[in-house]
C-alpha atoms as a PDB file:
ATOM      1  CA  UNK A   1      29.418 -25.832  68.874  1.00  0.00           C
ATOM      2  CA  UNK A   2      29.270 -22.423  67.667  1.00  0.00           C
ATOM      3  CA  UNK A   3      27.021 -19.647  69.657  1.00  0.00           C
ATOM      4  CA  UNK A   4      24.746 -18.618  67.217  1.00  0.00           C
ATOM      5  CA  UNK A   5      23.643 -21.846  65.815  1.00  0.00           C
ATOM      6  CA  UNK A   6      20.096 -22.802  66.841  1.00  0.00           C
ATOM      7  CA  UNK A   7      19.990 -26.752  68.229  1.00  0.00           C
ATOM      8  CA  UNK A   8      16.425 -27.301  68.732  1.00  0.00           C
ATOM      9  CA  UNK A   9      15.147 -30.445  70.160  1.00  0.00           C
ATOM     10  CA  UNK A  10      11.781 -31.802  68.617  1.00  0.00           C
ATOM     11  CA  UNK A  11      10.492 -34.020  70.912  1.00  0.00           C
ATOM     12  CA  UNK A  12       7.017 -35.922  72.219  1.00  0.00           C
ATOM     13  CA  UNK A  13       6.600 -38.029  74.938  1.00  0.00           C
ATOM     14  CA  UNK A  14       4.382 -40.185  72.831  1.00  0.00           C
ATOM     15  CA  UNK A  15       5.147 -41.624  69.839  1.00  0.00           C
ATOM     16  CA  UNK A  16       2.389 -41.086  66.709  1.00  0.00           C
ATOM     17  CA  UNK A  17       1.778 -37.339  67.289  1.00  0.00           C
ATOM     18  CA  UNK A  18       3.515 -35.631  64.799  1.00  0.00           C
ATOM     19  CA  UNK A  19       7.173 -34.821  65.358  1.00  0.00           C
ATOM     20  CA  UNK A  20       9.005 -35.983  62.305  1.00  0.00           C
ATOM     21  CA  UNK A  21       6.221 -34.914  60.153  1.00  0.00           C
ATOM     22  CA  UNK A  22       6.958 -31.291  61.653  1.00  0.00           C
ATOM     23  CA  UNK A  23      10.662 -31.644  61.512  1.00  0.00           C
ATOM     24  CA  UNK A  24      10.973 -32.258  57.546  1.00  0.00           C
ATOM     25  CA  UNK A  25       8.325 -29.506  57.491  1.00  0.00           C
ATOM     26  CA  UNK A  26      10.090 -27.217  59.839  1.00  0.00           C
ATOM     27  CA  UNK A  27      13.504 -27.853  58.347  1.00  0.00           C
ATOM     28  CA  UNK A  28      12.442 -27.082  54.083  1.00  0.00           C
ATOM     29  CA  UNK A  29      10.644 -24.130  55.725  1.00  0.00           C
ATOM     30  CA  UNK A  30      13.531 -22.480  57.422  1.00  0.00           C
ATOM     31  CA  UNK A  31      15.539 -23.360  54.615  1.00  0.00           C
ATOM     32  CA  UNK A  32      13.379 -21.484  52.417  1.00  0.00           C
ATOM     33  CA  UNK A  33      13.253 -18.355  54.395  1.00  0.00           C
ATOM     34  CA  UNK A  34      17.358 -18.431  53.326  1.00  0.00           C
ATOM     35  CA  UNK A  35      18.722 -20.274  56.769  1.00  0.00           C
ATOM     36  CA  UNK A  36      20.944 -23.188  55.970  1.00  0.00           C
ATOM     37  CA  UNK A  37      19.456 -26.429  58.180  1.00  0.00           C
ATOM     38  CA  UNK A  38      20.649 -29.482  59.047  1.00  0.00           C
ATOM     39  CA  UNK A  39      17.870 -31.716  60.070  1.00  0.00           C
ATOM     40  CA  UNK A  40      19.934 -34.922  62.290  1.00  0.00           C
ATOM     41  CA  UNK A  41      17.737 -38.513  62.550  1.00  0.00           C
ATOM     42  CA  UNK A  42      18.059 -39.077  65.939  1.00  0.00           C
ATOM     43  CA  UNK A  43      15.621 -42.024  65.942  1.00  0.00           C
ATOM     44  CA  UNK A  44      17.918 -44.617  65.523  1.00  0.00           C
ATOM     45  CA  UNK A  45      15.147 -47.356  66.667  1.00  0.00           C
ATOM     46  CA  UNK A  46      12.845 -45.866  63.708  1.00  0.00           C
ATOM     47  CA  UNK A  47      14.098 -43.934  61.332  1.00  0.00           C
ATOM     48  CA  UNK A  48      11.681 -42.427  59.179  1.00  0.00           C
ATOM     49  CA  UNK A  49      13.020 -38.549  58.381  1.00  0.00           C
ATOM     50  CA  UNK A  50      14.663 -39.370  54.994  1.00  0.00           C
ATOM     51  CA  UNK A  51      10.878 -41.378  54.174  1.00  0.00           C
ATOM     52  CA  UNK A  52       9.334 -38.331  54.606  1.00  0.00           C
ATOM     53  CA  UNK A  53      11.782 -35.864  52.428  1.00  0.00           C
ATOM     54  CA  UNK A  54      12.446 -38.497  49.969  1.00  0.00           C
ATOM     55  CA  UNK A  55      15.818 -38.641  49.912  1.00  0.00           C
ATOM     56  CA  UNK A  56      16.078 -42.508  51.319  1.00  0.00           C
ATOM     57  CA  UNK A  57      17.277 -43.473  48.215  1.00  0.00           C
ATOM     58  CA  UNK A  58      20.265 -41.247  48.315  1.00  0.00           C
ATOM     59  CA  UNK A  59      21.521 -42.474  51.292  1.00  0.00           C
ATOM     60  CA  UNK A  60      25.170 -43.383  51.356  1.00  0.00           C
ATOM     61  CA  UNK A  61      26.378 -42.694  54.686  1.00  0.00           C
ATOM     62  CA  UNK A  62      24.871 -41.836  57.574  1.00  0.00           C
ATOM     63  CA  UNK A  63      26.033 -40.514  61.020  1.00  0.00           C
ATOM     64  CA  UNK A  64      27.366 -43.833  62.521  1.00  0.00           C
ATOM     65  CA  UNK A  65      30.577 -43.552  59.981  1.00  0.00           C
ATOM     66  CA  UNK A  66      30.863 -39.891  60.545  1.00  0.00           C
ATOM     67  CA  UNK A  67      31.437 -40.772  64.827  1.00  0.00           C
ATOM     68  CA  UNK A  68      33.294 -43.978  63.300  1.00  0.00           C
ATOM     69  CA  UNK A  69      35.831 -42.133  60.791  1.00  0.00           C
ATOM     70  CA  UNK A  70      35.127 -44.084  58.103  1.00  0.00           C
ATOM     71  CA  UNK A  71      33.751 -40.977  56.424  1.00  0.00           C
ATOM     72  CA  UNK A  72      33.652 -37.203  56.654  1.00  0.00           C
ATOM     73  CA  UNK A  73      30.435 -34.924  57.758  1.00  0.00           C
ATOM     74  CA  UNK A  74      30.394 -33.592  53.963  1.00  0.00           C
ATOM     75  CA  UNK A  75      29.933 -37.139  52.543  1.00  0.00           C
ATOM     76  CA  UNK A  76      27.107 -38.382  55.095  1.00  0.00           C
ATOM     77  CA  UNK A  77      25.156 -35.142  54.639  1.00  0.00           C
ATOM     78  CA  UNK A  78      21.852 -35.449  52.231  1.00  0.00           C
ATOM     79  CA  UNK A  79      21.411 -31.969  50.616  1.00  0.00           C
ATOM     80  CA  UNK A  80      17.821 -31.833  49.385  1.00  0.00           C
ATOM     81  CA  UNK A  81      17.145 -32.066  45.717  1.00  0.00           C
ATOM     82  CA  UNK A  82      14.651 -29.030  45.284  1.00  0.00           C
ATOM     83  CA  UNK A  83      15.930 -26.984  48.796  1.00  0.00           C
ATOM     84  CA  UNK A  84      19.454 -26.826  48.630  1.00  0.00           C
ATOM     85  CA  UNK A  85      19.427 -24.859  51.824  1.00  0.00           C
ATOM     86  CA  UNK A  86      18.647 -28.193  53.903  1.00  0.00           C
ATOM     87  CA  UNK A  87      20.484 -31.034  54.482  1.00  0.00           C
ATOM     88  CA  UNK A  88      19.687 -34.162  56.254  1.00  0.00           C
ATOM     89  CA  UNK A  89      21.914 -36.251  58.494  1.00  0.00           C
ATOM     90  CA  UNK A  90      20.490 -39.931  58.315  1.00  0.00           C
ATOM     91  CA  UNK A  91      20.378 -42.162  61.350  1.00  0.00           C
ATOM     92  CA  UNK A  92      23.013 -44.616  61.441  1.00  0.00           C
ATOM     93  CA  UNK A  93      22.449 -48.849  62.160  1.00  0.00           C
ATOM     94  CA  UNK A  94      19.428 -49.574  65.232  1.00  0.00           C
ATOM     95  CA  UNK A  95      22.559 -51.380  66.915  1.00  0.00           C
ATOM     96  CA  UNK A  96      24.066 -47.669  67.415  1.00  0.00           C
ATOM     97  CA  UNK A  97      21.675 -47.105  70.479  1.00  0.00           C
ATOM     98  CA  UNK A  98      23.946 -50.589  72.163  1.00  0.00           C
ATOM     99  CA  UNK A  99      26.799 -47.819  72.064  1.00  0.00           C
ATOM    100  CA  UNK A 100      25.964 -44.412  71.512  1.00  0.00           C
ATOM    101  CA  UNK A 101      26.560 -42.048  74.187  1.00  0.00           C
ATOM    102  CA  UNK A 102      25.654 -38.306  74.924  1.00  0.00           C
ATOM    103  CA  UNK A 103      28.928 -37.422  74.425  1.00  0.00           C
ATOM    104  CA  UNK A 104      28.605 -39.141  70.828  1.00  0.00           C
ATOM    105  CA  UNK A 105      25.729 -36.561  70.269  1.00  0.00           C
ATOM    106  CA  UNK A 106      26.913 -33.598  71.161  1.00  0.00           C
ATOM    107  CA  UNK A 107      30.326 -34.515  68.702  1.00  0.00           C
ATOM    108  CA  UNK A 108      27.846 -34.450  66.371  1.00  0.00           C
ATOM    109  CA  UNK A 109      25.920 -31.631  66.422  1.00  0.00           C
ATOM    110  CA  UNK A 110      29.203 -29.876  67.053  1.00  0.00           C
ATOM    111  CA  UNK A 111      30.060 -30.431  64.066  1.00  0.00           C
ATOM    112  CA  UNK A 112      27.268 -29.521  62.287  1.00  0.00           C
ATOM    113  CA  UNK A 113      26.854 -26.559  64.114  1.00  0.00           C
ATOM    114  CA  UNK A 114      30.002 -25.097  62.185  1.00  0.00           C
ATOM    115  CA  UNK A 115      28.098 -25.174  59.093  1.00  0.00           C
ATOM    116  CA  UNK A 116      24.634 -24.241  59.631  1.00  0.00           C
ATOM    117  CA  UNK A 117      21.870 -21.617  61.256  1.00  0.00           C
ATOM    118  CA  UNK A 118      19.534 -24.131  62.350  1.00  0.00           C
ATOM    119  CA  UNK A 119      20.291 -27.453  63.615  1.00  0.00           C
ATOM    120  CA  UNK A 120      16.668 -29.475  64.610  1.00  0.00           C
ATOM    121  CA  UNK A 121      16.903 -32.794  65.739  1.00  0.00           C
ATOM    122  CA  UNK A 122      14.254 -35.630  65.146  1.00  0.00           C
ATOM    123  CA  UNK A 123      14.004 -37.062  68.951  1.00  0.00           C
ATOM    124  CA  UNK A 124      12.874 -40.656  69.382  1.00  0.00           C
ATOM    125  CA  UNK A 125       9.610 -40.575  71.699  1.00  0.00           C
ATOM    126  CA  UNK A 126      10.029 -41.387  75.397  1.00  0.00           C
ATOM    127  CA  UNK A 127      12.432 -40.869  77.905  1.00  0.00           C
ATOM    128  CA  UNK A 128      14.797 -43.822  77.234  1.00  0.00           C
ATOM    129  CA  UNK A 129      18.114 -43.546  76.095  1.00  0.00           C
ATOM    130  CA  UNK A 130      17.043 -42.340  73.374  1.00  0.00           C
ATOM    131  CA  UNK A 131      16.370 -39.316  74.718  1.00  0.00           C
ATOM    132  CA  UNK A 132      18.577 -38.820  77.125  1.00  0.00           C
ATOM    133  CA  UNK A 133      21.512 -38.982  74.230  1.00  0.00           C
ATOM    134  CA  UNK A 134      19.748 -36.232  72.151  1.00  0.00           C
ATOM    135  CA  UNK A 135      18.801 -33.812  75.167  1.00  0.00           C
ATOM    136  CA  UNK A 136      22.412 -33.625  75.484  1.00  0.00           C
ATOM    137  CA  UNK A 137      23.271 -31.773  72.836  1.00  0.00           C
ATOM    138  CA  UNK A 138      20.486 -29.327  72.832  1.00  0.00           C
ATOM    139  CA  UNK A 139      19.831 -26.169  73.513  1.00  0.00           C
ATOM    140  CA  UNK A 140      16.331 -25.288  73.184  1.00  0.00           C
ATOM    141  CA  UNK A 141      13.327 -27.780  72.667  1.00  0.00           C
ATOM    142  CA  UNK A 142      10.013 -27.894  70.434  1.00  0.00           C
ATOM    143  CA  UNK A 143       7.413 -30.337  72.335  1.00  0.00           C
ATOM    144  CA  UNK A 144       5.062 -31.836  69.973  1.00  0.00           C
ATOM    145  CA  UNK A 145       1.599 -33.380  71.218  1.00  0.00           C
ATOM    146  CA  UNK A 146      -2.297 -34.162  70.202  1.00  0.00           C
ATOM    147  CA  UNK A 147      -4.783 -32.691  72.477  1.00  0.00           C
ATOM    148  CA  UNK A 148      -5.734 -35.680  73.754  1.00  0.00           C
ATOM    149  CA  UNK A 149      -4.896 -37.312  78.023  1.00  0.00           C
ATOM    150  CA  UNK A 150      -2.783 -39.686  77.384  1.00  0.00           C
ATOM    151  CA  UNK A 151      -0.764 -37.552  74.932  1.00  0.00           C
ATOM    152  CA  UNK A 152      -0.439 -34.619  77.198  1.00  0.00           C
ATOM    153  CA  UNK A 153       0.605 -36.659  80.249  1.00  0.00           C
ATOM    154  CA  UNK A 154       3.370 -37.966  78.297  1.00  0.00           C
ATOM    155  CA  UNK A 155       4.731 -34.688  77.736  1.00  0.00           C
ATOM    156  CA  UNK A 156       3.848 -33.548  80.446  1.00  0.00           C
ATOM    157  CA  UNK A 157       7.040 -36.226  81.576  1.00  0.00           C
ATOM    158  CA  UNK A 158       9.445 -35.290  79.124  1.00  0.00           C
ATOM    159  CA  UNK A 159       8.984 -31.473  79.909  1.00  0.00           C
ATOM    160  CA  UNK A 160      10.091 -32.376  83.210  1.00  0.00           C
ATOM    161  CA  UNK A 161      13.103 -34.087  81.493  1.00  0.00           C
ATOM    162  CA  UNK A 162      13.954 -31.214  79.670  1.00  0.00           C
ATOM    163  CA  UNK A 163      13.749 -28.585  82.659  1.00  0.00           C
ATOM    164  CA  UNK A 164      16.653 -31.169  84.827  1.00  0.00           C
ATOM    165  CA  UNK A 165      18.980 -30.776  81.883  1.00  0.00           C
ATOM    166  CA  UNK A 166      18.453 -26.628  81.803  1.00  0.00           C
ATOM    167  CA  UNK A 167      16.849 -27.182  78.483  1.00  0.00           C
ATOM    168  CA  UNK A 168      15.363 -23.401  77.168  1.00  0.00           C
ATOM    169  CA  UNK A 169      13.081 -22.444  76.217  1.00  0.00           C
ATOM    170  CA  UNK A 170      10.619 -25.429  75.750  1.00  0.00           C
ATOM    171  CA  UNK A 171       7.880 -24.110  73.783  1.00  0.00           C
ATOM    172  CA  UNK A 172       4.787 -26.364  72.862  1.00  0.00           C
ATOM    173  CA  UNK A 173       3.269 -27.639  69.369  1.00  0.00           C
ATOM    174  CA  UNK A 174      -0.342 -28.562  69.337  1.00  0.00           C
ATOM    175  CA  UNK A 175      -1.166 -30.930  66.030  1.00  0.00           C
ATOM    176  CA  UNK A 176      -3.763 -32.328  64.881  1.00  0.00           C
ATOM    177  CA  UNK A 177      -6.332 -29.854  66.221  1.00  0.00           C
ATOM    178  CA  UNK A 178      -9.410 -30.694  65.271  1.00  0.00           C
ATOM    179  CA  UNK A 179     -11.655 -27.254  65.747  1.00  0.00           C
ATOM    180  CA  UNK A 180     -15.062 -29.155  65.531  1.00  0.00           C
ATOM    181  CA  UNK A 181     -14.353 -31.466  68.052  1.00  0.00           C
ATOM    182  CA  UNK A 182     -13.083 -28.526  70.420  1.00  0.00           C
ATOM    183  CA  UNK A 183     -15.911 -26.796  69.859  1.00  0.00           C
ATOM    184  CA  UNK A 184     -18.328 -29.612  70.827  1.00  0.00           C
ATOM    185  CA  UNK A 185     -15.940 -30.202  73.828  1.00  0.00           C
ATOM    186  CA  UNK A 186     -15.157 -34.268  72.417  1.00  0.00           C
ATOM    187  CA  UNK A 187     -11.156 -32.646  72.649  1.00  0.00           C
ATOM    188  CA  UNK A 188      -8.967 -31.017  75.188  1.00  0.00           C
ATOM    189  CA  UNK A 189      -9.113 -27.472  74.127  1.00  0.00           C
ATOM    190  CA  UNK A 190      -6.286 -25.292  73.817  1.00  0.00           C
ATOM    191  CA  UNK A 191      -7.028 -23.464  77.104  1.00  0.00           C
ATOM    192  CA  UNK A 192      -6.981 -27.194  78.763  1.00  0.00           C
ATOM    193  CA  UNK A 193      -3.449 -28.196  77.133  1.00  0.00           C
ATOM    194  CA  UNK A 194      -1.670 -24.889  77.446  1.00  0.00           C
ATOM    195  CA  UNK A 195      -2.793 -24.757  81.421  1.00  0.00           C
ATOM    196  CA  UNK A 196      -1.454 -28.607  82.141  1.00  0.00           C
ATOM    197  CA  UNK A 197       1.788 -27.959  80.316  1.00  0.00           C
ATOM    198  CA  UNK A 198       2.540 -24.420  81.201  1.00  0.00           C
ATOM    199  CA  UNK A 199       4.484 -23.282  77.779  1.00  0.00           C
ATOM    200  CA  UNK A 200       4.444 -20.927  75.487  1.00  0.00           C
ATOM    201  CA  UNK A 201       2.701 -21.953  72.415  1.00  0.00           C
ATOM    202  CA  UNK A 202       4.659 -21.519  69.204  1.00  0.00           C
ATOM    203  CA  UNK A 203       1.677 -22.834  66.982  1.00  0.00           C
ATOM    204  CA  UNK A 204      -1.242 -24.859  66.394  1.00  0.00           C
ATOM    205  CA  UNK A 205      -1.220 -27.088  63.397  1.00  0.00           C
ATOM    206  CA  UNK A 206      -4.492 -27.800  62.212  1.00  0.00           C
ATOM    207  CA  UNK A 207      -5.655 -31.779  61.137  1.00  0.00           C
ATOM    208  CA  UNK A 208      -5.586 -32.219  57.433  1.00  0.00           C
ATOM    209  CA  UNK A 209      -5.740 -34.735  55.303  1.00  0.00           C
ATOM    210  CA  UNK A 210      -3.309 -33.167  52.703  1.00  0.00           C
ATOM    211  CA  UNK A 211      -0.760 -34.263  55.555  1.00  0.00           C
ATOM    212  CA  UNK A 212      -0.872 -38.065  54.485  1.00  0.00           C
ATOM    213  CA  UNK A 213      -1.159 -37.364  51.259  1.00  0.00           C
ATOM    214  CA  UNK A 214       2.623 -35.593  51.447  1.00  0.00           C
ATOM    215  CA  UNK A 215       3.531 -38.015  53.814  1.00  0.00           C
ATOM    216  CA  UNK A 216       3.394 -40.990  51.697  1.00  0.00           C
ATOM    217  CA  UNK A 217       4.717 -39.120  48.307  1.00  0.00           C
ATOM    218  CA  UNK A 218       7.636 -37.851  50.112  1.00  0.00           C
ATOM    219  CA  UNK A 219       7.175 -34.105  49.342  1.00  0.00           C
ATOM    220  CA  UNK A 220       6.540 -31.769  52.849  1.00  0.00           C
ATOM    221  CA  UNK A 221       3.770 -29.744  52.440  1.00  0.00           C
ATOM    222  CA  UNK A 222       5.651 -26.921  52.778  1.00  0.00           C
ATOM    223  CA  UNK A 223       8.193 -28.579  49.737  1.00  0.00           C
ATOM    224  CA  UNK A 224       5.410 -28.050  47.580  1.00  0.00           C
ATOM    225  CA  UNK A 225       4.166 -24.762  48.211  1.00  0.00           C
ATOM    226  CA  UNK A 226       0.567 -26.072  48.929  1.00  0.00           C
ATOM    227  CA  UNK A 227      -1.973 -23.454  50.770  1.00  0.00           C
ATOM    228  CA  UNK A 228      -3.927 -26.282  53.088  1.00  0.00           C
ATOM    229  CA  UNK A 229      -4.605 -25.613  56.407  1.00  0.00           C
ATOM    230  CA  UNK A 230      -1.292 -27.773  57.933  1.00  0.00           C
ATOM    231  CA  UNK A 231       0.567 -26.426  55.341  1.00  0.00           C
ATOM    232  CA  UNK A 232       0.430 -22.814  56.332  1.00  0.00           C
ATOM    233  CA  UNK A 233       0.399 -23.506  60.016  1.00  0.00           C
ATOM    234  CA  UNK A 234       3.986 -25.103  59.461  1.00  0.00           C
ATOM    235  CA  UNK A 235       5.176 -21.990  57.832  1.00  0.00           C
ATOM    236  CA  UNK A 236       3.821 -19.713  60.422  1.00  0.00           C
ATOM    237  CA  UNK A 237       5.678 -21.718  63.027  1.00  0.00           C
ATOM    238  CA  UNK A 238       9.081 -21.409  61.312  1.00  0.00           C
ATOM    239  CA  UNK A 239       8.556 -17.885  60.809  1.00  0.00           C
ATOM    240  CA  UNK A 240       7.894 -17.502  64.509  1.00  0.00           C
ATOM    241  CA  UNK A 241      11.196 -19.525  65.450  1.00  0.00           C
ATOM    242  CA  UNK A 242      12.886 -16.679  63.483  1.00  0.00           C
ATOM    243  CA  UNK A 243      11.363 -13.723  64.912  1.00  0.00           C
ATOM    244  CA  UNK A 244       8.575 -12.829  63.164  1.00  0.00           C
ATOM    245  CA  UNK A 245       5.345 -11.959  64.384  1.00  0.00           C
ATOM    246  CA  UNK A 246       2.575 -14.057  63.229  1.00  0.00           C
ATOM    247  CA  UNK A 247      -0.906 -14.452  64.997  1.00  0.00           C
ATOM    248  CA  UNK A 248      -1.601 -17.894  65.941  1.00  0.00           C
ATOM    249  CA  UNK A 249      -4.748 -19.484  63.804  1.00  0.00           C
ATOM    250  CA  UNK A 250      -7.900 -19.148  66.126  1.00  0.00           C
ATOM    251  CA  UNK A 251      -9.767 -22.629  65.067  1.00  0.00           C
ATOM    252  CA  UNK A 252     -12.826 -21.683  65.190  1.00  0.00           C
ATOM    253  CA  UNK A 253     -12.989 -19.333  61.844  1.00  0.00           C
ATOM    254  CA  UNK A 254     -11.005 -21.861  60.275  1.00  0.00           C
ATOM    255  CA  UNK A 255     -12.535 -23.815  56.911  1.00  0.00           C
ATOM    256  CA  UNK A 256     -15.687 -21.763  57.386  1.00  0.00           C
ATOM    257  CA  UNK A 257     -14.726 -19.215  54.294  1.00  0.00           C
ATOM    258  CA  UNK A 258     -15.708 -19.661  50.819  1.00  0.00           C
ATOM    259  CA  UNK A 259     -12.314 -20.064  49.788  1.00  0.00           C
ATOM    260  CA  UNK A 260     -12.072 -23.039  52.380  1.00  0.00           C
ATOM    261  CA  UNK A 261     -14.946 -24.337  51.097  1.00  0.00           C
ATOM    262  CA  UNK A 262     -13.586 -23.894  47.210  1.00  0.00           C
ATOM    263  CA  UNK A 263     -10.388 -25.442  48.110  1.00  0.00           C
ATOM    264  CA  UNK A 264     -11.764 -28.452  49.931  1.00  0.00           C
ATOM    265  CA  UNK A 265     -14.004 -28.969  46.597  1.00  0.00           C
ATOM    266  CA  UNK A 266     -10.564 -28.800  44.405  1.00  0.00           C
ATOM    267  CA  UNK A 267      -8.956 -31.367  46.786  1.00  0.00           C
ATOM    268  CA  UNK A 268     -11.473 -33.804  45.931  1.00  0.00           C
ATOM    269  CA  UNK A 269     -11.012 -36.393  43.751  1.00  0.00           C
ATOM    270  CA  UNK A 270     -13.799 -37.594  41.455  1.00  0.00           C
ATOM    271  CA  UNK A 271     -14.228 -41.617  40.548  1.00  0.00           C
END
């Protein structure tokens, strides 16, 4: 594993919150900023990465011939269509979690790491082994979570996890933030979440419906250079994983502009 590459863990202790929806978003954004990314499907159980980047139909091999030698790391990796800067490595066979082993990942990501800036892995949700294979070969870890209890308290876990295995830094992603709700209190704030989890927040991506919309078509948000609200937090949080300085998004001023308002009216769709 080479020095300078950047292995990030993206992780949640629950599952449903986010994380591979900010991991293909992540990954096309740091490739378009000019880093070359490999984005690895660590979620054996549930793979859904190459779904959400449409490139499941270009699937040939994935990284269960790669460990097996029936294939070499240039023929498993998916470059993107449209962002030839990113590259996906597709999750092998379910049955590779009855034999994978940490030392399976971190061959992996070795290898990878020989070839690209950023390396961010899609982490299964939990603690099982799961985890414990793809906190191996990490460096540094994204947690992902909702403001809401139960969500929290599961990360709360797995940042516990990561802090045994000298995991740093851990820095926190709030989705789905909802500022109404906040506002009226109905949702942990960000105060509330940042003071249970103790981390530093690398960004705040706002709930938007645009999200499902890319979700289902296959195209990231950030693939198709849309302006919404999620779409722009994404970006800021990529540019903040390389350096740059970018305020966070205070929720409260957000969709109250007339250009909010103007592009909420564009979005929809009249029957």
């Amino acid at each position: 594993m080479t020095l300078d590459t950047r292995v990030i863990l993206i992780c949640s202790g629950k599952g449903g919150v986010g994380k591979t929806t900010l991991t293909a978003n992540l990954g096309i954004s740091l490739a378009r900023k000019g880093s070359p990314t490999a984005v690895l499907d660590a979620d054996f159980g549930l793979r859904n990465l190459d779904l959400l980047l449409g490139l499941e139909n270009r699937i040939v091999y994935t990284a269960q011939e790669v460990l097996e030698e029936t294939c070499r790391l240039d023929q498993a990796l998916v470059k993107h269509k449209q962002e030839p800067n990113l590259s996906l490595l597709p999750a092998g066979n379910p049955r590779m979690l009855d034999w994978l082993k940490p030392e399976d990942m971190v061959k992996i990501v070795g290898m990878l790491s020989n070839q690209f800036e950023y390396v961010l892995i899609d982490c299964p949700a939990g603690v099982e082994d799961g985890f414990k294979n793809a906190v191996a070969a990490s460096k540094e870890a994204i947690i992902v979570t909702n403001p809401e209890v139960s969500a929290v308290r599961d990360a709360d876990r797995v940042i516990g996890l990561l802090n045994t295995h000298g995991i740093k830094p851990v820095q926190l992603v709030l989705n789905r933030v909802r500022p109404k709700m906040m506002e009226s209190q109905e949702m942990l704030s960000i105060e509330d979440v940042t003071d249970i989890l103790a981390l530093p927040l690398l960004g705040l991506v706002l709930e938007d419906e645009q999200v499902i919309v890319s979700t289902n078509r296959g195209e990231p948000l950030t693939l198709i250079g849309s302006n919404s609200p999620a779409a722009r937090c994404y970006s800021n949080i990529a540019g903040r994983l390389k350096g740059e300085e970018i305020d966070l998004i205070d929720p409260s001023q957000e969709g109250s502009g007339l250009r909010d308002k103007f592009r909420r009216l564009m979005q929809t769709k009249i029957f």
